[in-house]
N, C-alpha and C. Protein backbone atom coordinates (compact mmCIF):
# COMPACT_ATOMS: atom_id res chain seq x y z
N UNK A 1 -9.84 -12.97 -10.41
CA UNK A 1 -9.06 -13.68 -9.42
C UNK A 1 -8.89 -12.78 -8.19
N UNK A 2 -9.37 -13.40 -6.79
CA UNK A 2 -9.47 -12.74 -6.00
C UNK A 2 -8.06 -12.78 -5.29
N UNK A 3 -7.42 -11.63 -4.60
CA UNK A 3 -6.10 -11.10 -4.09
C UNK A 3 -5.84 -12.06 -2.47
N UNK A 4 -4.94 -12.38 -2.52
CA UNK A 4 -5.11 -13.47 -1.22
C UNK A 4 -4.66 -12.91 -0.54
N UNK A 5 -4.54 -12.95 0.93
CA UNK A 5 -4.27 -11.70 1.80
C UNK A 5 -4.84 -12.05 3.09
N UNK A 6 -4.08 -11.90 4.35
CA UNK A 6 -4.34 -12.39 5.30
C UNK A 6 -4.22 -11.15 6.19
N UNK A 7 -4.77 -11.66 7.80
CA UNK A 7 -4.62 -10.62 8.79
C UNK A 7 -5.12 -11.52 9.83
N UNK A 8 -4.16 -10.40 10.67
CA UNK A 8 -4.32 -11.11 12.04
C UNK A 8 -3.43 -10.14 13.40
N UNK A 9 -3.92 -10.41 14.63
CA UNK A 9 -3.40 -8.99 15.68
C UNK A 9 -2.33 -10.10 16.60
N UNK A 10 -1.28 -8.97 16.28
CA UNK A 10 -0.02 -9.18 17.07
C UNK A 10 -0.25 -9.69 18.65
N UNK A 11 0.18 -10.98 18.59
CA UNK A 11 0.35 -11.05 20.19
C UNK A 11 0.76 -10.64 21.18
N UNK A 12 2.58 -9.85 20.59
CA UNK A 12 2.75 -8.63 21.90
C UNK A 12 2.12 -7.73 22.31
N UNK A 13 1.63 -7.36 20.99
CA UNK A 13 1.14 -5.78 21.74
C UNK A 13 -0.50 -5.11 21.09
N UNK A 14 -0.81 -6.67 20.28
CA UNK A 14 -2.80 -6.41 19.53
C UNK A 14 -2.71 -5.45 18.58
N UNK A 15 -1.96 -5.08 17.57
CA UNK A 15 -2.05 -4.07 16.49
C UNK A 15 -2.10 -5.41 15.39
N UNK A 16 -2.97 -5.11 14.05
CA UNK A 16 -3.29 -5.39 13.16
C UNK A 16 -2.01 -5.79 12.35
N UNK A 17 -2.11 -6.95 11.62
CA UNK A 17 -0.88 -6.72 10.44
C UNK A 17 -1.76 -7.95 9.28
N UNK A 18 -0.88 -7.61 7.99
CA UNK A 18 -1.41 -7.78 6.89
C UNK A 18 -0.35 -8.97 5.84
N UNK A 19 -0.47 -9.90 5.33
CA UNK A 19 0.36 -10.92 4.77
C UNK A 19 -0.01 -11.81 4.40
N UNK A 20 1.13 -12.91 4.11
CA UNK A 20 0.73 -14.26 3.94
C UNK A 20 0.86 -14.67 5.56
N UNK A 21 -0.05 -15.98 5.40
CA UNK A 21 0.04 -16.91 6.60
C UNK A 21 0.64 -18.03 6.89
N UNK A 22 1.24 -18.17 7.93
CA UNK A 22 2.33 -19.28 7.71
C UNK A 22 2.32 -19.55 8.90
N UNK A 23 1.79 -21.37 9.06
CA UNK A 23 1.69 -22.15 10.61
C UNK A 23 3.13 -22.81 10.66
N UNK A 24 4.31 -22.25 11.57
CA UNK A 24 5.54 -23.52 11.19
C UNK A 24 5.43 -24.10 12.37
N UNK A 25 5.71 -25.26 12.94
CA UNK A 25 6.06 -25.73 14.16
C UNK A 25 5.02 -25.30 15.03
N UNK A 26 4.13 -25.42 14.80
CA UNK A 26 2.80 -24.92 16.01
C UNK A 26 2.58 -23.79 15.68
N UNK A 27 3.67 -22.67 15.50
CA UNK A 27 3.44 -21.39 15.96
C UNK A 27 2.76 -20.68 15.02
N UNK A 28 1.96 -20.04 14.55
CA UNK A 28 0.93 -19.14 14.02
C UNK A 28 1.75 -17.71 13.82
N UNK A 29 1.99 -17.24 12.05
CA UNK A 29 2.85 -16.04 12.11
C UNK A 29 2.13 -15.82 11.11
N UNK A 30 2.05 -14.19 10.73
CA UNK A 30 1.64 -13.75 9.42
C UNK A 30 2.85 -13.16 8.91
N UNK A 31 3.34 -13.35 7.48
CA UNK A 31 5.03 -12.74 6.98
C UNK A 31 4.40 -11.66 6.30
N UNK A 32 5.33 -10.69 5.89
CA UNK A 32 5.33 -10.21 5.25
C UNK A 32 6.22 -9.76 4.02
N UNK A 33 6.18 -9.39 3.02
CA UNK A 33 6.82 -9.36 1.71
C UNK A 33 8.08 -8.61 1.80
N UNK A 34 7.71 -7.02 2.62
CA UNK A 34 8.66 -6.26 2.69
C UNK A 34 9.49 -6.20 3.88
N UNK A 35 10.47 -6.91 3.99
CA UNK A 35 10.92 -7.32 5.26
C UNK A 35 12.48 -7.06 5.43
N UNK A 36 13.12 -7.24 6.63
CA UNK A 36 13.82 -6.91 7.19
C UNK A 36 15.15 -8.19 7.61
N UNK A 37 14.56 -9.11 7.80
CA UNK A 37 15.18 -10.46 8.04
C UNK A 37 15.90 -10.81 7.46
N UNK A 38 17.29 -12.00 7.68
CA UNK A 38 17.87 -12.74 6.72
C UNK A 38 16.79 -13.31 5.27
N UNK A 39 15.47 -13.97 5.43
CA UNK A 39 14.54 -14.17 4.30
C UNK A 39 14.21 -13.14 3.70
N UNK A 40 14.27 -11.70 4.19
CA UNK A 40 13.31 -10.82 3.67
C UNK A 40 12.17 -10.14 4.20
N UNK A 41 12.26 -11.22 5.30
CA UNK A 41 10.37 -10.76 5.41
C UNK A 41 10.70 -10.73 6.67
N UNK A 42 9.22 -9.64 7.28
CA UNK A 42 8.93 -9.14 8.82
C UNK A 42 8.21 -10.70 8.76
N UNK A 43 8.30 -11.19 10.07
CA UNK A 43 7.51 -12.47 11.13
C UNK A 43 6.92 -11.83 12.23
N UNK A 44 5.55 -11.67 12.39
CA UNK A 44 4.85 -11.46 13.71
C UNK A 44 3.60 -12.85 13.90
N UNK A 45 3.85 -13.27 14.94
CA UNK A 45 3.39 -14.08 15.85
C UNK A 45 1.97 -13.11 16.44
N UNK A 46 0.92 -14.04 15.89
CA UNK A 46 -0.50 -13.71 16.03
C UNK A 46 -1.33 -14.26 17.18
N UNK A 47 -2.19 -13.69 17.07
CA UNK A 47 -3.64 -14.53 17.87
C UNK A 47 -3.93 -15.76 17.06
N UNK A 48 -4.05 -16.73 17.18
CA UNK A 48 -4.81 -17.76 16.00
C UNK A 48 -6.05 -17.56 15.92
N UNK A 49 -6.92 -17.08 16.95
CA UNK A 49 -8.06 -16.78 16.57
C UNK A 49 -8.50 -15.82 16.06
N UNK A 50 -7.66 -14.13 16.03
CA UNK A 50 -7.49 -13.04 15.45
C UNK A 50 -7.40 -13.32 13.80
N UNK A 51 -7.39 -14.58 13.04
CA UNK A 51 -6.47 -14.79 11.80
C UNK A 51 -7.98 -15.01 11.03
N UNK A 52 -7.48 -13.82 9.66
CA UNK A 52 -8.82 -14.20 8.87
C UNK A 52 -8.47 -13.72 7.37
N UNK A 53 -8.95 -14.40 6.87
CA UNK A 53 -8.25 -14.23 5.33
C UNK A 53 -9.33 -13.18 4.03
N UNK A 54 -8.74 -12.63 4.13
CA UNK A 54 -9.88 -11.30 2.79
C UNK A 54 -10.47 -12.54 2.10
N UNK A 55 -11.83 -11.50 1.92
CA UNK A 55 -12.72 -12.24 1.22
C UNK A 55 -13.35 -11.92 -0.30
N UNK A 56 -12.42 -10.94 -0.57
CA UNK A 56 -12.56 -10.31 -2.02
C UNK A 56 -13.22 -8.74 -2.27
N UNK A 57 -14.16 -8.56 -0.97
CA UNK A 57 -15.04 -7.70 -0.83
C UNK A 57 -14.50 -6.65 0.00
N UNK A 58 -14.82 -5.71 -0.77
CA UNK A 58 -14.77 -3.86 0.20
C UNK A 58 -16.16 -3.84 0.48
N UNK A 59 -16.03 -2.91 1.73
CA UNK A 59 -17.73 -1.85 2.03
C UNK A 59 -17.76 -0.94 1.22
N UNK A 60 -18.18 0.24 1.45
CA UNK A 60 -18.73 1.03 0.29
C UNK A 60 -17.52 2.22 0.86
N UNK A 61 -16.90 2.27 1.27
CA UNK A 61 -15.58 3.16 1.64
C UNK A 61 -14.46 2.62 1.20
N UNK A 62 -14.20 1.35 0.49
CA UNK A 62 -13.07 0.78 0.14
C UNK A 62 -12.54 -0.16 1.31
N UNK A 63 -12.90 -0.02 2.32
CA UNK A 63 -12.51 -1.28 3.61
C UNK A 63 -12.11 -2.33 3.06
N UNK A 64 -11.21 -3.20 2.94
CA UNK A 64 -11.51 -4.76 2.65
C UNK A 64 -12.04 -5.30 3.73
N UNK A 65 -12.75 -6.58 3.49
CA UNK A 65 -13.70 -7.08 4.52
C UNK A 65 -13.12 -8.58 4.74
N UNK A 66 -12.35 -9.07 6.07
CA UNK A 66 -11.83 -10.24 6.29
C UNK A 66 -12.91 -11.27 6.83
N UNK A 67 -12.42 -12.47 6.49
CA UNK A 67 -13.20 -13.69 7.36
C UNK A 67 -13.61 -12.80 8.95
N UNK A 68 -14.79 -13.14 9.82
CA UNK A 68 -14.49 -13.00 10.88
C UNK A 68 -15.27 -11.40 11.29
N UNK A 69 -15.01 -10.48 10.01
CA UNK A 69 -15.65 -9.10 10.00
C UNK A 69 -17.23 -9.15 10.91
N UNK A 70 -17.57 -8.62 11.79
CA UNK A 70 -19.15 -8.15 12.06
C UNK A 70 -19.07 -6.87 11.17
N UNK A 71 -20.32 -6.85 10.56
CA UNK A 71 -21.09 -5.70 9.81
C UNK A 71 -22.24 -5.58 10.07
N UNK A 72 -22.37 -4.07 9.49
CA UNK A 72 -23.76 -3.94 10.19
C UNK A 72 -24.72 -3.19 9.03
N UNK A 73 -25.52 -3.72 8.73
CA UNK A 73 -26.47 -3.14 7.44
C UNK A 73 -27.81 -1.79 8.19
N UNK A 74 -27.69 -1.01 7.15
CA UNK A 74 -28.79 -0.17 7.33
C UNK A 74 -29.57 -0.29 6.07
N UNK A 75 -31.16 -0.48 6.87
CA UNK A 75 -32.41 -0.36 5.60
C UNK A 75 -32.47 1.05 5.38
């Protein structure tokens, strides 16, 4: 069973973050578990097009590899 897991880059300021995904009311947020909020959880407001969900797979360094990844193969 593959680990579900999302990502996507902050709209204020383009740094990476890691969570579940959650569209409420239009707005596009990734939560997170360990949080700070009355719920619990950190809310950052994403790129929607930045948003890509793990795909089960590491590179050969342990990377996880999201929807959306360019890679680049060597023969």
């Amino acid at each position: 069973m593959r680990e579900i897991l999302f990502r996507g880059k902050r709209a204020d300021n383009g740094t990476w973050k890691y969570g579940s995904y959650v569209e409420q009311y239009g707005s596009k947020q990734i939560y997170l578990k360990d949080g700070m909020d009355e719920d619990g959880l950190d809310r950052y407001h994403v790129n929607p097009s930045t948003v890509g969900q793990y795909t089960g797979v590491t590179d050969r360094s342990g990377t996880k590899i999201f929807e959306g990844d360019i890679l680049m193969c060597h023969n």
